[in-house]
N, C-alpha and C. Protein backbone atom coordinates (compact mmCIF):
# COMPACT_ATOMS: atom_id res chain seq x y z
N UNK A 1 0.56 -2.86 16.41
CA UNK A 1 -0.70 -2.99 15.72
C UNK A 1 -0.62 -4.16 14.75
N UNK A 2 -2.14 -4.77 14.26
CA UNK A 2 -2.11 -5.97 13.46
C UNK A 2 -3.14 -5.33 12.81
N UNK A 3 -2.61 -5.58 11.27
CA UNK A 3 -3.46 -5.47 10.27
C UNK A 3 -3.73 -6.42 9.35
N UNK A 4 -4.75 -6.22 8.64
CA UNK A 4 -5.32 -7.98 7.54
C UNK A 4 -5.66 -7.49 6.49
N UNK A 5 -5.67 -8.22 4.95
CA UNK A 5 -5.91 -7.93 4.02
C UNK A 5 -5.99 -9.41 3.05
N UNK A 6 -6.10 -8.87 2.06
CA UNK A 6 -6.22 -10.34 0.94
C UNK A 6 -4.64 -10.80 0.35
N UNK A 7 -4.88 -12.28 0.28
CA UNK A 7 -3.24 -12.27 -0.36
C UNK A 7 -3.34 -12.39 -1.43
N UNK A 8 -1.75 -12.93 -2.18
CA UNK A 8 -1.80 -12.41 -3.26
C UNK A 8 -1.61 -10.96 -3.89
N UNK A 9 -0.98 -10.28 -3.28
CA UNK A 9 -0.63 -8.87 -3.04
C UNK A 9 0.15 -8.26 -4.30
N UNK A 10 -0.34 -6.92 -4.60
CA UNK A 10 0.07 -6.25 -5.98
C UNK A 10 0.90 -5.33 -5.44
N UNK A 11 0.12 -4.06 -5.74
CA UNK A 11 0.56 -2.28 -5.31
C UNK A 11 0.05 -2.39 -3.99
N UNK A 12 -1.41 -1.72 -3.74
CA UNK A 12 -1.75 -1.41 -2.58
C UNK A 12 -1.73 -2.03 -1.40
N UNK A 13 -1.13 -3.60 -1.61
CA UNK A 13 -1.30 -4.36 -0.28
C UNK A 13 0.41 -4.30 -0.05
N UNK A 14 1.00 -4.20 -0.74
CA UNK A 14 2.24 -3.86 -0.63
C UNK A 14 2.54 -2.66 -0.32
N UNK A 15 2.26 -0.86 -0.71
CA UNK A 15 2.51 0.38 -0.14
C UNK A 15 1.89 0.36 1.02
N UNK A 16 0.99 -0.23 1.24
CA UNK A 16 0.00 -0.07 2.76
C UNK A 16 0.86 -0.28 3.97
N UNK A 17 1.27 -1.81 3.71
CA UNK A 17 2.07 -1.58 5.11
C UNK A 17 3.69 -1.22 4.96
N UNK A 18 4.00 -0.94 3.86
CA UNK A 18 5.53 0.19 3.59
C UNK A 18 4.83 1.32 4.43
N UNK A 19 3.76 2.09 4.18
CA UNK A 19 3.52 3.40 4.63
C UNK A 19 3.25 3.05 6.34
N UNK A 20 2.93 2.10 6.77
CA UNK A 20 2.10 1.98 7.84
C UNK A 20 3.37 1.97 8.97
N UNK A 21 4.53 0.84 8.26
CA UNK A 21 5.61 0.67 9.20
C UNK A 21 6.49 1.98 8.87
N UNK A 22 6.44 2.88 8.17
CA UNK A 22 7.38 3.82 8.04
C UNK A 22 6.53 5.12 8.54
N UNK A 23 5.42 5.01 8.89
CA UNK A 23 5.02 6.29 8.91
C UNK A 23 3.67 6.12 10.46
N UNK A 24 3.31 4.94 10.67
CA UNK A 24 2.58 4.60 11.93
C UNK A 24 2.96 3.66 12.88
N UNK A 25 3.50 2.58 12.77
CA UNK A 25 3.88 1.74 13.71
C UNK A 25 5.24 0.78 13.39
N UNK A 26 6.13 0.71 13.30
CA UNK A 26 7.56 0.35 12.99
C UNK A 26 7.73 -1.25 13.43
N UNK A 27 6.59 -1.50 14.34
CA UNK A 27 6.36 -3.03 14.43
C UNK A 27 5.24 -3.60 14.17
N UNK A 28 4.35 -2.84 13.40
CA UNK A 28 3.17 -3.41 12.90
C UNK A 28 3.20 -4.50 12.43
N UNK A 29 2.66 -5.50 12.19
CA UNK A 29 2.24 -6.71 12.25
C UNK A 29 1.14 -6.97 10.80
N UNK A 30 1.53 -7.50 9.97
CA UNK A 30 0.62 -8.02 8.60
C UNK A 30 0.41 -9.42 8.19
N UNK A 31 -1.06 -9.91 7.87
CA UNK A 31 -1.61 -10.59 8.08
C UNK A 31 -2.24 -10.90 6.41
N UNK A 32 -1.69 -12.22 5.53
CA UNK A 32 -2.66 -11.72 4.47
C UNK A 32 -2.85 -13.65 4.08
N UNK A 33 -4.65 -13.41 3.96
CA UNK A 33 -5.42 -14.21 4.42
C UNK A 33 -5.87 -14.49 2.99
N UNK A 34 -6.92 -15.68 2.80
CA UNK A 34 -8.13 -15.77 2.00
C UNK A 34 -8.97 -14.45 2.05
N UNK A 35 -9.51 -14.13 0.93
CA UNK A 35 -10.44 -12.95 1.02
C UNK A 35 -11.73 -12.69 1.14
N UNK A 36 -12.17 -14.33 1.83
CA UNK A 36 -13.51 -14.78 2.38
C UNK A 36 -13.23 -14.74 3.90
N UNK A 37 -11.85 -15.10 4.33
CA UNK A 37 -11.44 -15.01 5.63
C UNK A 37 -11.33 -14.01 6.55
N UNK A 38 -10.87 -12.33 5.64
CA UNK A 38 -10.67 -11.84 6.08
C UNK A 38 -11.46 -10.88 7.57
N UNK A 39 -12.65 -10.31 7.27
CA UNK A 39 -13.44 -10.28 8.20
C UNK A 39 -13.67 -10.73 9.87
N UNK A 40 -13.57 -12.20 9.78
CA UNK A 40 -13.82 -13.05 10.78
C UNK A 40 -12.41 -13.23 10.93
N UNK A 41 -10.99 -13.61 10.34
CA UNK A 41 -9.81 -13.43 11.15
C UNK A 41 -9.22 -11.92 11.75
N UNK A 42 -9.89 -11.05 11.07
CA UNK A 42 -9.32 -9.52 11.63
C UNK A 42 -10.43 -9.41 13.13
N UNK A 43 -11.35 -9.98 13.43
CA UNK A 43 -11.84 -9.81 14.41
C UNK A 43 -11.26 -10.66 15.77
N UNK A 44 -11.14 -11.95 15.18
CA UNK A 44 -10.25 -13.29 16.04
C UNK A 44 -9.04 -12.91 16.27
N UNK A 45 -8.47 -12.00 15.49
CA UNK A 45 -6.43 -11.33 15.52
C UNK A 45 -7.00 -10.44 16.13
N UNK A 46 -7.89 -9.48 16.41
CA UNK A 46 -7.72 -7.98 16.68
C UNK A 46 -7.04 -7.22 15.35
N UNK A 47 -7.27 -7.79 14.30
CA UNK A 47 -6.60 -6.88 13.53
C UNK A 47 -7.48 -5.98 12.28
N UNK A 48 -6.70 -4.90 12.00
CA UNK A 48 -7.74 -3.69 11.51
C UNK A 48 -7.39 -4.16 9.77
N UNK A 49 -8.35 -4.66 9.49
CA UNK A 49 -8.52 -4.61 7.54
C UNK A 49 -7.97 -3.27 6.92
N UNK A 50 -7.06 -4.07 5.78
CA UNK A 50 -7.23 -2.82 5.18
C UNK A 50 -7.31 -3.16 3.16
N UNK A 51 -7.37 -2.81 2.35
CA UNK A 51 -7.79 -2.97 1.11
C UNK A 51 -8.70 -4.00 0.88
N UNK A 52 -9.83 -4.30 1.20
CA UNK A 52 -10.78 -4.73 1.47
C UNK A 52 -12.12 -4.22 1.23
N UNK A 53 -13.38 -4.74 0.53
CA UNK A 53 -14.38 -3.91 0.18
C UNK A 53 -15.09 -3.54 1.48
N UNK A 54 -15.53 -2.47 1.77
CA UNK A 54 -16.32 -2.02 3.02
C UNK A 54 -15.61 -1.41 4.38
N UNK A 55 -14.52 -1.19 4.33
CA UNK A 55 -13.95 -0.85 5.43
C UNK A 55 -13.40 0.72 5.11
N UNK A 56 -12.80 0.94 6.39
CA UNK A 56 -12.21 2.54 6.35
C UNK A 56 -11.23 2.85 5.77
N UNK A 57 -10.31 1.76 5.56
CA UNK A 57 -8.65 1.58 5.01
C UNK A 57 -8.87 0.87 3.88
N UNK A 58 -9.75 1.21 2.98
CA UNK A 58 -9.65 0.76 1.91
C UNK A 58 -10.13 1.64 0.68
N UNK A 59 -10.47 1.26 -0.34
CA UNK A 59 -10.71 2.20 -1.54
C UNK A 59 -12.74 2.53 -0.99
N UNK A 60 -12.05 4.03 -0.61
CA UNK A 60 -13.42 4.95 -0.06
C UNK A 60 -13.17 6.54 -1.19
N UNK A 61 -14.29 6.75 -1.39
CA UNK A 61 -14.35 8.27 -1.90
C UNK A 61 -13.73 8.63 -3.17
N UNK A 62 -13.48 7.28 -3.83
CA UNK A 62 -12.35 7.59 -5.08
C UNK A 62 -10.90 7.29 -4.62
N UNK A 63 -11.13 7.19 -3.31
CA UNK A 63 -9.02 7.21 -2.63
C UNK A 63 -8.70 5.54 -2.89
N UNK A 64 -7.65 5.24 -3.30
CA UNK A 64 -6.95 3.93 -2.68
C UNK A 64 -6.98 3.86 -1.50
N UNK A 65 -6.37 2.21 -1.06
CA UNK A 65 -6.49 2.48 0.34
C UNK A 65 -5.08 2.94 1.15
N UNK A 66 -3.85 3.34 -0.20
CA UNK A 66 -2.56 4.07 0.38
C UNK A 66 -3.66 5.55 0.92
N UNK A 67 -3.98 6.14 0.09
CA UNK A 67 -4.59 7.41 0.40
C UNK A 67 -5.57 7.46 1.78
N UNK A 68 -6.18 6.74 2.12
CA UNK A 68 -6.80 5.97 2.98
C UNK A 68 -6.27 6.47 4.45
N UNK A 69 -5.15 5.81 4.10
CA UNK A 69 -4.45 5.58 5.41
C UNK A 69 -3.37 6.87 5.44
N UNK A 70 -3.23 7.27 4.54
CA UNK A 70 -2.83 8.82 5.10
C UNK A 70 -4.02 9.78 5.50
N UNK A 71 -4.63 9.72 5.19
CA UNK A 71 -5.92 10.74 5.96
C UNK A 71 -6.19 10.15 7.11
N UNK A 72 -6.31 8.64 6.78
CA UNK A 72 -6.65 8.35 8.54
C UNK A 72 -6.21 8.66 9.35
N UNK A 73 -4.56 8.42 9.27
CA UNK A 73 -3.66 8.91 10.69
C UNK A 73 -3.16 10.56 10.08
N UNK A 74 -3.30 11.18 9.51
CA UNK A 74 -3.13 12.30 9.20
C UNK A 74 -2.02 12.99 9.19
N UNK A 75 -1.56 12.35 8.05
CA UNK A 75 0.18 11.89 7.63
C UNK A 75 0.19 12.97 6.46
N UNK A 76 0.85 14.40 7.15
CA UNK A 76 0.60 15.60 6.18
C UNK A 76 2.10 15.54 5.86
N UNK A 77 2.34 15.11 4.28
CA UNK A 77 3.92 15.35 4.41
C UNK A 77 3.69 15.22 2.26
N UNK A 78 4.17 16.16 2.04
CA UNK A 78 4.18 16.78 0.94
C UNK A 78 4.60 15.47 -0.06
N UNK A 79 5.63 15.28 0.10
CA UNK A 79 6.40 13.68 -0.68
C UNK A 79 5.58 12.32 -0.71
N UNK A 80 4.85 12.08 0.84
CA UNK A 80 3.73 11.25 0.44
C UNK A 80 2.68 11.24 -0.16
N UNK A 81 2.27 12.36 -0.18
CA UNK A 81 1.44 13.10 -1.29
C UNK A 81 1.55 13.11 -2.71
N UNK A 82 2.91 12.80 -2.84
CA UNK A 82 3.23 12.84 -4.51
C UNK A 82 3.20 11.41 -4.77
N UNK A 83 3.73 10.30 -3.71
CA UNK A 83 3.95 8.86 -3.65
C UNK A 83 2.45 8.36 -3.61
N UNK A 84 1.40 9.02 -2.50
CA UNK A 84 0.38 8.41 -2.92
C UNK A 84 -0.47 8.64 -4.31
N UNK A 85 -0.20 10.00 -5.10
CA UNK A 85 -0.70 9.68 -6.43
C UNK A 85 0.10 8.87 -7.38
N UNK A 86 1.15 8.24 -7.16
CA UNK A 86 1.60 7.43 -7.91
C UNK A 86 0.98 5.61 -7.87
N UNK A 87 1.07 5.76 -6.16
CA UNK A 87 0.38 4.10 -5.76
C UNK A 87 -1.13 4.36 -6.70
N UNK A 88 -2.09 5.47 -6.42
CA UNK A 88 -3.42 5.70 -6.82
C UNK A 88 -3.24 4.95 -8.18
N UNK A 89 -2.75 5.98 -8.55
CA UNK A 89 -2.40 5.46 -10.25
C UNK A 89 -2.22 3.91 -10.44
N UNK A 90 -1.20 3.30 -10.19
CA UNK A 90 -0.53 1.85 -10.40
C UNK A 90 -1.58 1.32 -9.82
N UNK A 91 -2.10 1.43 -8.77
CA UNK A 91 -3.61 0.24 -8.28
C UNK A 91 -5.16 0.64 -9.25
N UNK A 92 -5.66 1.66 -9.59
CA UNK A 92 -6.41 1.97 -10.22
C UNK A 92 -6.57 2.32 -11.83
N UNK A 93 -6.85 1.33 -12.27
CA UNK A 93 -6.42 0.94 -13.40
C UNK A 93 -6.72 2.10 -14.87
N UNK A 94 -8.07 2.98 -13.75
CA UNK A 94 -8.35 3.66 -15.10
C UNK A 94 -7.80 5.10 -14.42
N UNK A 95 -6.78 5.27 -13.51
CA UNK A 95 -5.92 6.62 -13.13
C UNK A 95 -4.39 6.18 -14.00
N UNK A 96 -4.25 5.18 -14.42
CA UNK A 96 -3.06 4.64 -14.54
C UNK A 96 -2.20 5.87 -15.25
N UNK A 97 -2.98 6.22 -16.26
CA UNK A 97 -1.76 7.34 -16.75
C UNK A 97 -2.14 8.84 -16.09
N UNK A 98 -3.04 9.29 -14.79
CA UNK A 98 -2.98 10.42 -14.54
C UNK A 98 -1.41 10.95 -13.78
N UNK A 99 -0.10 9.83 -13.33
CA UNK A 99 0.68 10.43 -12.96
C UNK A 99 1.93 9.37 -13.85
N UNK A 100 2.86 9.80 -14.28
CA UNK A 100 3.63 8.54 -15.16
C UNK A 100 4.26 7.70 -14.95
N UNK A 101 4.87 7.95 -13.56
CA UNK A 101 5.49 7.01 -12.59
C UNK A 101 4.56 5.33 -12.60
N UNK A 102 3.73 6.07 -12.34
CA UNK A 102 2.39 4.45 -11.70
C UNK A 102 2.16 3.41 -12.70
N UNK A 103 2.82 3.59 -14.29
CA UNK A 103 2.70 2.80 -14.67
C UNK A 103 4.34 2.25 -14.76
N UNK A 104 5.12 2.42 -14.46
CA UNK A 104 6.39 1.70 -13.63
C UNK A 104 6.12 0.89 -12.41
N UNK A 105 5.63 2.03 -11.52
CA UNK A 105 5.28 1.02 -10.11
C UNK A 105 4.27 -0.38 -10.57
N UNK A 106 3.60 0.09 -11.27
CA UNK A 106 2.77 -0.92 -11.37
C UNK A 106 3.32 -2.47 -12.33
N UNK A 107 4.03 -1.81 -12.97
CA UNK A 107 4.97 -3.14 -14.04
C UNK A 107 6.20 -4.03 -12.60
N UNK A 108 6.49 -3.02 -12.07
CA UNK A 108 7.51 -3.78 -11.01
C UNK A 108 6.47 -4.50 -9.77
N UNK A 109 5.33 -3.86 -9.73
CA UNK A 109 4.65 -4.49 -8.57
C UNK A 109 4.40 -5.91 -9.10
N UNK A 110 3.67 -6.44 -10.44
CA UNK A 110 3.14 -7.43 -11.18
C UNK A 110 4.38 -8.50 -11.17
N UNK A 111 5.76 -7.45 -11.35
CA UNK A 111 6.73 -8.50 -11.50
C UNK A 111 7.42 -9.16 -10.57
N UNK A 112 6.89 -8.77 -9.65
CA UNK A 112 7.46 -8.93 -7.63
C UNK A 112 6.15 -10.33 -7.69
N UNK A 113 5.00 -10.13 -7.96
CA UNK A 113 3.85 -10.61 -7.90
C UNK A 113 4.19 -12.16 -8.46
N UNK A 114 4.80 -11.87 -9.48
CA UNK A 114 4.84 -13.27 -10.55
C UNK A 114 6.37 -14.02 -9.84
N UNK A 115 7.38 -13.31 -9.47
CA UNK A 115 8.11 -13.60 -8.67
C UNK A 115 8.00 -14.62 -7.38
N UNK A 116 7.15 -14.36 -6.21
CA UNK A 116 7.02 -14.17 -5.50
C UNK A 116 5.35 -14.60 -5.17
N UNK A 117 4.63 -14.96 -6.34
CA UNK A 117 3.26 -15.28 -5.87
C UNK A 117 2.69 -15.09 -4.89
N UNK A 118 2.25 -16.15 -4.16
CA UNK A 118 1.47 -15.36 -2.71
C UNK A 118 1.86 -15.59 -1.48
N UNK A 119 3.51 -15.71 -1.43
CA UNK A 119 4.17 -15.12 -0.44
C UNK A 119 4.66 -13.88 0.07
N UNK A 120 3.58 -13.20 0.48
CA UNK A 120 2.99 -11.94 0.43
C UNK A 120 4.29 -11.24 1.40
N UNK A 121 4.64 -11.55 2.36
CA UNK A 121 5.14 -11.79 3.93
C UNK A 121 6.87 -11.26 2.79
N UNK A 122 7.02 -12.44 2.14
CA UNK A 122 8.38 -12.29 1.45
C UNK A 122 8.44 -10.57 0.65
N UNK A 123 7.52 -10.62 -0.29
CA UNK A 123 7.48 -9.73 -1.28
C UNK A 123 7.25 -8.76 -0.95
N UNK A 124 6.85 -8.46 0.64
CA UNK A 124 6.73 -7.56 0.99
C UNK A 124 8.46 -6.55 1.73
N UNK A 125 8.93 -7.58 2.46
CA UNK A 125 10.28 -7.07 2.51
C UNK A 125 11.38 -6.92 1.58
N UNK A 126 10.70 -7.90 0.43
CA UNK A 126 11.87 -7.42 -1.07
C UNK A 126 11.31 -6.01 -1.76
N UNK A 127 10.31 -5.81 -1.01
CA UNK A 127 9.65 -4.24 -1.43
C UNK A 127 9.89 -3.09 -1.23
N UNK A 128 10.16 -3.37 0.47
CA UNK A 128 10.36 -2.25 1.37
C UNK A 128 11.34 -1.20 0.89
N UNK A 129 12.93 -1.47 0.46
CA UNK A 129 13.88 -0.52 -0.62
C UNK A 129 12.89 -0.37 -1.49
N UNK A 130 12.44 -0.86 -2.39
CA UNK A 130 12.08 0.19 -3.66
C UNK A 130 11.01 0.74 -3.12
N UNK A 131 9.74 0.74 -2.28
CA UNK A 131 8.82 2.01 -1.80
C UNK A 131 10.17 2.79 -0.94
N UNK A 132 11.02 3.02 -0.31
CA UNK A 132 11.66 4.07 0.34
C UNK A 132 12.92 4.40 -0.81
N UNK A 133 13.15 4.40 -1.67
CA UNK A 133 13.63 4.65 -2.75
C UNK A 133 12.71 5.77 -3.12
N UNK A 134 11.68 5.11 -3.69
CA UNK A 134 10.70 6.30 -4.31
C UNK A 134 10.18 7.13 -2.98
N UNK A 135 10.36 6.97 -2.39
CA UNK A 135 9.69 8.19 -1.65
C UNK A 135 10.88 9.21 -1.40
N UNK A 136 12.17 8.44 -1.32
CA UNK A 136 13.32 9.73 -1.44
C UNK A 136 13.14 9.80 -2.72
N UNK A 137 12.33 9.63 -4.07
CA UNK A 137 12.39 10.82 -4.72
C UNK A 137 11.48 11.42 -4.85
N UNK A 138 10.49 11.15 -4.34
CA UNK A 138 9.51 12.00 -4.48
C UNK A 138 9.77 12.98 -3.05
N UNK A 139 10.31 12.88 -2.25
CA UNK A 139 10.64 14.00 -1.42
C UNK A 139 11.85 14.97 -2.65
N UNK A 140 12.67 14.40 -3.29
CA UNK A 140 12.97 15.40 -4.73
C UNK A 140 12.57 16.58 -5.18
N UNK A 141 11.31 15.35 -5.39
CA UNK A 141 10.66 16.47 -6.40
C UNK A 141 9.37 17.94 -5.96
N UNK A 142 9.44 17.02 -4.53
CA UNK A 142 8.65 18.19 -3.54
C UNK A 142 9.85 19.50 -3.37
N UNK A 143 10.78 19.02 -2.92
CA UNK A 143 11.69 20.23 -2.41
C UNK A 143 12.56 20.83 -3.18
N UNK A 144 12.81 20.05 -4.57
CA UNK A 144 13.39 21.23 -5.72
C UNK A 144 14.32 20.70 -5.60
N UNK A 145 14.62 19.51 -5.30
CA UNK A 145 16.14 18.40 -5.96
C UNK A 145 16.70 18.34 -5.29
């Protein structure tokens, strides 16, 4: 699968495809464009948008678009559940302190960001350990340590 989004990537364009290759397609394919582009290159790629205004994989209903994409493919697993209220938090600025983690994720996402500017492609595999880090602990704290 090929997916598209905006570059310049924080939290959510970064957990999106951590969750996507760890939990839907292990060779998925990411794509991060101008954010005038995106539209008309996800149609020319075949590829499915995601954090993007107006689409299905993106911030709908109050959800991020990590949350998004666990309902979409219907990714019932207790630990992602705790990981996606943390991404919620760190991308949504006024959830930031509903879980306490997210304002960590969110200081390390900014600092990957400033790192790494909008070599999205890079920052995304210097990412990949610390989202599967936290998700072994938040599988932790689901199952009682």
């Amino acid at each position: 699968m090929r997916f598209i989004t905006r570059k310049n990537a924080a939290v959510d364009r970064i957990a999106c495809p951590w969750l996507i290759r760890r939990f839907v397609d292990s060779d998925a394919e990411f794509l991060y464009v101008d954010p005038q582009e995106v539209t008309r290159l996800a149609r020319d790629q075949d590829a499915v948008p995601f954090d993007v205004e107006g689409v299905e994989l993106g911030h709908v209903g109050g959800r991020c678009s990590f949350e998004s994409i666990v309902l979409k493919f219907g990714l019932d697993d207790p630990a992602l559940g705790r990981l996606a209220a943390i991404v919620h938090g760190a991308d949504v600025e006024s959830d930031l302190r509903k879980t306490p983690e997210a304002a960590g994720l969110k200081a390390l996402a900014m600092g990957f960001r400033k790192l790494y500017g909008e070599r999205d492609l890079e920052k995304l595999e210097a990412q990949m350990p610390m989202y599967d880090a936290l998700y072994a602990w938040c599988q932790t704290q689901v199952d009682g340590g």
